[in-house]
N, C-alpha and C. Protein backbone atom coordinates (compact mmCIF):
# COMPACT_ATOMS: atom_id res chain seq x y z
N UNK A 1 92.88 81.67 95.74
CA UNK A 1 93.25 82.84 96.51
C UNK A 1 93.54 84.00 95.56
N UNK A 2 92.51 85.34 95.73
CA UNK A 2 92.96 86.60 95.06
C UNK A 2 94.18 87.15 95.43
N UNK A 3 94.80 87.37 94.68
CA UNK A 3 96.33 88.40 95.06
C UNK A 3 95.93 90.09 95.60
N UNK A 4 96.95 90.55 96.41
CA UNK A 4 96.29 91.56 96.66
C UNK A 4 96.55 92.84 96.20
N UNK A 5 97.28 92.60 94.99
CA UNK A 5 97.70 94.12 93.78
C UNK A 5 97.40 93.60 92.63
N UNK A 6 97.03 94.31 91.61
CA UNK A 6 96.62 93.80 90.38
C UNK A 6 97.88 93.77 89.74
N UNK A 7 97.47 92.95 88.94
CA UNK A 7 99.15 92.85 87.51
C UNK A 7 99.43 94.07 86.91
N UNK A 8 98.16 94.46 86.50
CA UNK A 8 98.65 95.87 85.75
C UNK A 8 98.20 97.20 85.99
N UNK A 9 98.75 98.05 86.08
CA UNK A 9 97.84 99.60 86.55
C UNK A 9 98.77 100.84 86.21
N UNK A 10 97.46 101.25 85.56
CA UNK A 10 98.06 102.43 84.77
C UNK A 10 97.69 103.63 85.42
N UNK A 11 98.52 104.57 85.69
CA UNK A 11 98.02 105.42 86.27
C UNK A 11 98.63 107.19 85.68
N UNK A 12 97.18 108.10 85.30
CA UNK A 12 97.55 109.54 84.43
C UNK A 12 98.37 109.27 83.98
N UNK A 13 98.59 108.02 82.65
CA UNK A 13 98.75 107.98 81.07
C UNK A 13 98.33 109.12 80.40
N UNK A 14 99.63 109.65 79.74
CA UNK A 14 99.53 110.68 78.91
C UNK A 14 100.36 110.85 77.78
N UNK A 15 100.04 111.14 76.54
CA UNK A 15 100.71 111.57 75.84
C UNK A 15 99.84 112.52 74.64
N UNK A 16 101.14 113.39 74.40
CA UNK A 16 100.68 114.88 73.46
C UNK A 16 101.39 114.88 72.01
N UNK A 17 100.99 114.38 71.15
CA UNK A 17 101.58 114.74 69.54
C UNK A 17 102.16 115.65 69.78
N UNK A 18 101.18 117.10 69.93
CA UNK A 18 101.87 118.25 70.00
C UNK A 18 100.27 118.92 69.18
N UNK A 19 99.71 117.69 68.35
CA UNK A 19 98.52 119.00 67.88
C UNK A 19 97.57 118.72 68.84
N UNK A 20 97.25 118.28 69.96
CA UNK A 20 96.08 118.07 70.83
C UNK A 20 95.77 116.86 71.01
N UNK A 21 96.15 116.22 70.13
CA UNK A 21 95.93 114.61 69.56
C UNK A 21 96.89 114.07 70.53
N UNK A 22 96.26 112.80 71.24
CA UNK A 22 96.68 111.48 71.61
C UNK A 22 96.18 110.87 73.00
N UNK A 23 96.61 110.80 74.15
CA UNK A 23 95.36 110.44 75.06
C UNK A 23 96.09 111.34 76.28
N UNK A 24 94.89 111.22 77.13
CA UNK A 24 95.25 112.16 78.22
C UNK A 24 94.16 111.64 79.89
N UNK A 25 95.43 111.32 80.36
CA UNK A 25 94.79 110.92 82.28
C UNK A 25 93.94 109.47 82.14
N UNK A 26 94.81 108.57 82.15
CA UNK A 26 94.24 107.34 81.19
C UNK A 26 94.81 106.21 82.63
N UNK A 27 93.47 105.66 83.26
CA UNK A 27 94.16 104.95 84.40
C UNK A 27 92.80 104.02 84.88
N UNK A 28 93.80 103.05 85.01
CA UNK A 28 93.18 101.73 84.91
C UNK A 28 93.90 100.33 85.96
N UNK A 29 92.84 99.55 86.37
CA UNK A 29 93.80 98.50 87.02
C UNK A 29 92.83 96.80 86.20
N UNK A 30 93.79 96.30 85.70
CA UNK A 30 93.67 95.29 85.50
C UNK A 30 94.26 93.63 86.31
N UNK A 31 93.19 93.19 86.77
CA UNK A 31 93.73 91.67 87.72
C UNK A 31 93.56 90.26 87.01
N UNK A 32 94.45 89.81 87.53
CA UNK A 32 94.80 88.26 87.00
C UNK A 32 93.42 87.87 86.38
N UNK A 33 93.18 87.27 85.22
CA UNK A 33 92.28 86.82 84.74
C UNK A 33 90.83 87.43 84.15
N UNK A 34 91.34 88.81 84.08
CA UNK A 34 90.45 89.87 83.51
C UNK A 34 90.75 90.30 82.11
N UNK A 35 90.01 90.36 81.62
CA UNK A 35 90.47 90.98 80.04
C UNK A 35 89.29 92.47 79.91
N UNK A 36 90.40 93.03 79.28
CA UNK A 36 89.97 94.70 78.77
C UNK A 36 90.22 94.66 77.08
N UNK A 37 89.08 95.45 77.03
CA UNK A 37 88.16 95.50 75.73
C UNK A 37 89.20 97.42 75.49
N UNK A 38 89.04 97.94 74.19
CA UNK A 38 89.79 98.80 74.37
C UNK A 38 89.48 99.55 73.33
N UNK A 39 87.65 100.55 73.28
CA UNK A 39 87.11 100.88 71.88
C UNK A 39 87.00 102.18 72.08
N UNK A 40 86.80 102.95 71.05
CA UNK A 40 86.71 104.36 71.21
C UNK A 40 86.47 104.56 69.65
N UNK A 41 86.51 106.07 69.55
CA UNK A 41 86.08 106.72 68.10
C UNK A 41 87.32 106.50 67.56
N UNK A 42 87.28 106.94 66.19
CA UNK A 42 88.81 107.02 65.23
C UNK A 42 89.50 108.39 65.86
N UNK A 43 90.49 108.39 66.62
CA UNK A 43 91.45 109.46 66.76
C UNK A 43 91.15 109.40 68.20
N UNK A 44 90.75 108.52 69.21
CA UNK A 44 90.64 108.76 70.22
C UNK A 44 91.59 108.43 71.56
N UNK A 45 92.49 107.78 70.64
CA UNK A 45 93.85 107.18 71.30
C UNK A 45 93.99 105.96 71.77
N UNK A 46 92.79 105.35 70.77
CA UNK A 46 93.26 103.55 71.04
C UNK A 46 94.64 103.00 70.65
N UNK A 47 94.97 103.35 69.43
CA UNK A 47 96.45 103.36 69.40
C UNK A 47 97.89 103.95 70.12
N UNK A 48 97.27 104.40 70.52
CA UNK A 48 98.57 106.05 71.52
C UNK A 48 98.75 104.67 72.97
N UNK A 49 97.96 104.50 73.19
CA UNK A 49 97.18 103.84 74.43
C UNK A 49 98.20 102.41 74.17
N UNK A 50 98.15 101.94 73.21
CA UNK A 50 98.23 100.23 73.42
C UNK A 50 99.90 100.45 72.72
N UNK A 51 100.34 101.35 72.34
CA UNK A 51 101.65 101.45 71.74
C UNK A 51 102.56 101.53 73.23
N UNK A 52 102.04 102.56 74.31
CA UNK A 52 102.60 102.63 75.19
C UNK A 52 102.69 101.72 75.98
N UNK A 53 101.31 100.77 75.92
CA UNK A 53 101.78 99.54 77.27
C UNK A 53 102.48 98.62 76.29
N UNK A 54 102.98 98.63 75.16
CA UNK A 54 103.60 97.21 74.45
C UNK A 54 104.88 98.29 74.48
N UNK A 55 105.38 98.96 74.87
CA UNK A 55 106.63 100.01 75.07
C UNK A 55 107.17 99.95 73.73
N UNK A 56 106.31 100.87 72.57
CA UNK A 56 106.63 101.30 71.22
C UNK A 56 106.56 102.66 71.45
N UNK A 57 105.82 103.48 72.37
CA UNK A 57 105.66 104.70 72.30
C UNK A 57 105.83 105.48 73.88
N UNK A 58 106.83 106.44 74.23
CA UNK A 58 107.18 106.49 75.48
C UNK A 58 106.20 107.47 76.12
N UNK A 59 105.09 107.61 77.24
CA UNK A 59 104.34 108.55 77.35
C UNK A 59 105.06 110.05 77.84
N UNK A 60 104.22 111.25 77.76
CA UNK A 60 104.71 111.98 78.36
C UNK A 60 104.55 112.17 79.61
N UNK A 61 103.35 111.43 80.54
CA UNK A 61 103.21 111.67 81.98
C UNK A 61 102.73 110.15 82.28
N UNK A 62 102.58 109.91 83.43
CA UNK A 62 102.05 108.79 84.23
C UNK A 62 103.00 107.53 84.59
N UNK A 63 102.26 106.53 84.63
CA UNK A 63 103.02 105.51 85.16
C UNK A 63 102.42 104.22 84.79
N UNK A 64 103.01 103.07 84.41
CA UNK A 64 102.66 101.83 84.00
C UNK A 64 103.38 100.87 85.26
N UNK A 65 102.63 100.34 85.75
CA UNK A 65 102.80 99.62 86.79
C UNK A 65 102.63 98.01 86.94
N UNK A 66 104.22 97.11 86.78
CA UNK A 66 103.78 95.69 86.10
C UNK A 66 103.93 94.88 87.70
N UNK A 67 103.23 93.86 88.01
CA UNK A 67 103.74 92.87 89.06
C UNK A 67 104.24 91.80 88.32
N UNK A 68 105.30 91.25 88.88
CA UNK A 68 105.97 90.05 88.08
C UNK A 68 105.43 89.17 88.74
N UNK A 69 105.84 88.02 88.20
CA UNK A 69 105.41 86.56 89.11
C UNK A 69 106.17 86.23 90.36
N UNK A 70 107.18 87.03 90.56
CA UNK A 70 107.41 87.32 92.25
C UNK A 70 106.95 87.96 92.74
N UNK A 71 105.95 88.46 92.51
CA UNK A 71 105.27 89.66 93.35
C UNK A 71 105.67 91.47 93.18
N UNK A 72 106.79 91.67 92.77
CA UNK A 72 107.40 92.73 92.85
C UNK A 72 106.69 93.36 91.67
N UNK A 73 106.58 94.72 92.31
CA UNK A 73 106.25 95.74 90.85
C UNK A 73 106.86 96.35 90.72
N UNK A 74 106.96 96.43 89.04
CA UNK A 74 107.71 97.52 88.53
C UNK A 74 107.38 98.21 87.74
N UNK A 75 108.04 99.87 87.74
CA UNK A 75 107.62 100.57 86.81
C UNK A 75 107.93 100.58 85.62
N UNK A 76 107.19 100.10 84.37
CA UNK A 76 107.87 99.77 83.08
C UNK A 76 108.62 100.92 82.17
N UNK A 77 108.02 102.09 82.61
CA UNK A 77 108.42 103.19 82.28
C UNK A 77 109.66 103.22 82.27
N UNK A 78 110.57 103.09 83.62
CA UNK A 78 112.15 103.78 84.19
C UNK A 78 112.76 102.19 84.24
N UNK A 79 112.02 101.20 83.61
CA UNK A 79 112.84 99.76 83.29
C UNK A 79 113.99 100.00 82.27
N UNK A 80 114.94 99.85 81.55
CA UNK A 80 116.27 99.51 80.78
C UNK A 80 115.38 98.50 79.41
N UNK A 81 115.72 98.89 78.36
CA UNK A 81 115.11 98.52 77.81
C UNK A 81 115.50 97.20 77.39
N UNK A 82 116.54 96.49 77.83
CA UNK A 82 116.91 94.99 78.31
C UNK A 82 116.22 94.62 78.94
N UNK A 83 116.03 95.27 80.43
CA UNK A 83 114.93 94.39 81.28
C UNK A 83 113.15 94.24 80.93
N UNK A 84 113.02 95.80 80.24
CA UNK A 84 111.51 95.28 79.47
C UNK A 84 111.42 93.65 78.60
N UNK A 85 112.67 93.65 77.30
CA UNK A 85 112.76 92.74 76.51
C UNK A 85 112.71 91.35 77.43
N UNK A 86 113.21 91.31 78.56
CA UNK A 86 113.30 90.32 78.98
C UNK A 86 112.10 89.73 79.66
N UNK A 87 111.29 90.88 80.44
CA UNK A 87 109.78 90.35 80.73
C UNK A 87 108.76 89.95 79.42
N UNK A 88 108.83 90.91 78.62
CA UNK A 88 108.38 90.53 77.46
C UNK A 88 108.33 88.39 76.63
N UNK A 89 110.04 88.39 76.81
CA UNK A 89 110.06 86.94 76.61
C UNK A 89 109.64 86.07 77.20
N UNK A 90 109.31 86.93 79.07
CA UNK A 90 108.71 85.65 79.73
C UNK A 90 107.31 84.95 79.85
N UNK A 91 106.90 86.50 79.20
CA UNK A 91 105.64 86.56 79.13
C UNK A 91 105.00 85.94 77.48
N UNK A 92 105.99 85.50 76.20
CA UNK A 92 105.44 84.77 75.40
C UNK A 92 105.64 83.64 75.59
N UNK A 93 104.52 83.16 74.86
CA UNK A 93 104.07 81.64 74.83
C UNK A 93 105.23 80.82 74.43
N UNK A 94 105.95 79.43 75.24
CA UNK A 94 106.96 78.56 74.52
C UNK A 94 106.48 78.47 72.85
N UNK A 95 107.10 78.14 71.85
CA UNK A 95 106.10 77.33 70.84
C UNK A 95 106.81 76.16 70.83
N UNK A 96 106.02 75.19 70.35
CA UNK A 96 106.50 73.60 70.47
C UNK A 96 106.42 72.96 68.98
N UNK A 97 107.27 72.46 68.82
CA UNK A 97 107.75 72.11 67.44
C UNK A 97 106.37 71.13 66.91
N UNK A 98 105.74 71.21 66.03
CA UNK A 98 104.92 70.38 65.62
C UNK A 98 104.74 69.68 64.71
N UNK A 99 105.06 68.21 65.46
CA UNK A 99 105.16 66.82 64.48
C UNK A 99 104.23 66.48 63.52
N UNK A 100 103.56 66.16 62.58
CA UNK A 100 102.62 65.63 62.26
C UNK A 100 102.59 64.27 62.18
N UNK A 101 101.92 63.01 62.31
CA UNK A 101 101.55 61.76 62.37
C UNK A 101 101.59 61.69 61.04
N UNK A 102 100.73 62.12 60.17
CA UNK A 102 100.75 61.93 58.88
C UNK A 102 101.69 61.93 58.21
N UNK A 103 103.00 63.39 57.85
CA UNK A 103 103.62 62.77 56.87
C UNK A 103 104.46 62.00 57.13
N UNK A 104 105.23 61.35 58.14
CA UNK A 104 105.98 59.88 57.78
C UNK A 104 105.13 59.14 57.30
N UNK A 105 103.88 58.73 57.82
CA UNK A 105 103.36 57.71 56.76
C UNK A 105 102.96 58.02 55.33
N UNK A 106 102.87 59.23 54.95
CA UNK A 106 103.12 59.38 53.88
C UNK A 106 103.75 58.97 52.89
N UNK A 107 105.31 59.52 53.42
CA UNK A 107 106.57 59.44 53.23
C UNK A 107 107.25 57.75 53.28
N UNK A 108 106.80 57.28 54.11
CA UNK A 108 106.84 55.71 53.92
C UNK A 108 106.09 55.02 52.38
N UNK A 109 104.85 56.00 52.59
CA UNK A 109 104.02 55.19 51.22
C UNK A 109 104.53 55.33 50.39
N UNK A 110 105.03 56.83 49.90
CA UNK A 110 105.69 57.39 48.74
C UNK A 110 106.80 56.35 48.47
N UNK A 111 107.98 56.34 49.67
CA UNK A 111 108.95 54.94 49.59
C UNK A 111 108.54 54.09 48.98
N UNK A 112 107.65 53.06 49.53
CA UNK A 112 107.02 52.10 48.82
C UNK A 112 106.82 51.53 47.89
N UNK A 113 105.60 52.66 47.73
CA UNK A 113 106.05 52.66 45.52
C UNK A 113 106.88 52.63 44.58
N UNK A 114 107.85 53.26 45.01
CA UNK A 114 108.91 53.94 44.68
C UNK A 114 110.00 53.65 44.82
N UNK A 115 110.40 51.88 44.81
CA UNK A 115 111.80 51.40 45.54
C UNK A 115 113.00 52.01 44.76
């Protein structure tokens, strides 16, 4: 079953250095299980662009629009920057401690030899 709002949508993303430089009316909807590609010339605001949806860089106009896994959207923009941090964590991967098989038996052999 498709959901019926996308996860992410950006809508007249903007931001101005001040010399002309950075991006401007930048809007997009991305849905569950889609991936966006994100190329342009050197200076064209691929960086301006991806600083603002990872909330490193605050825009000067528009709106970033997140659905959580309850359904609710929110604007990441006028979020507390506690509650960003906190979607952020939910959204990385657990990591899981990783055992290796090998060195205890290693470590046994080394024993071994080695009474």
């Amino acid at each position: 079953m498709l959901p019926d709002s996308p996860l992410l949508t950006v809508e007249g993303l903007g931001h101005d250095y001040g010399n002309g430089k950075g991006m401007r009316d930048i809007s997009f909807r991305l849905w569950p299980g889609e991936v966006l590609g994100v190329v342009g010339e050197s200076g064209s605001g691929k960086t301006t662009l991806l600083k603002a949806l990872g909330g490193g860089l605050r825009p000067d106009r528009g709106r970033i629009l997140y659905r959580q896994a309850d359904g609710v959207t929110v604007d990441l923009l006028t979020l507390a920057e506690g509650r960003r941090r906190h979607l952020a964590a939910l959204a990385e991967p657990r990591r899981r401690r990783h055992v290796s098989p090998i060195r205890p038996w290693r470590q046994e052999r080394a024993d071994a030899d080695h009474p």
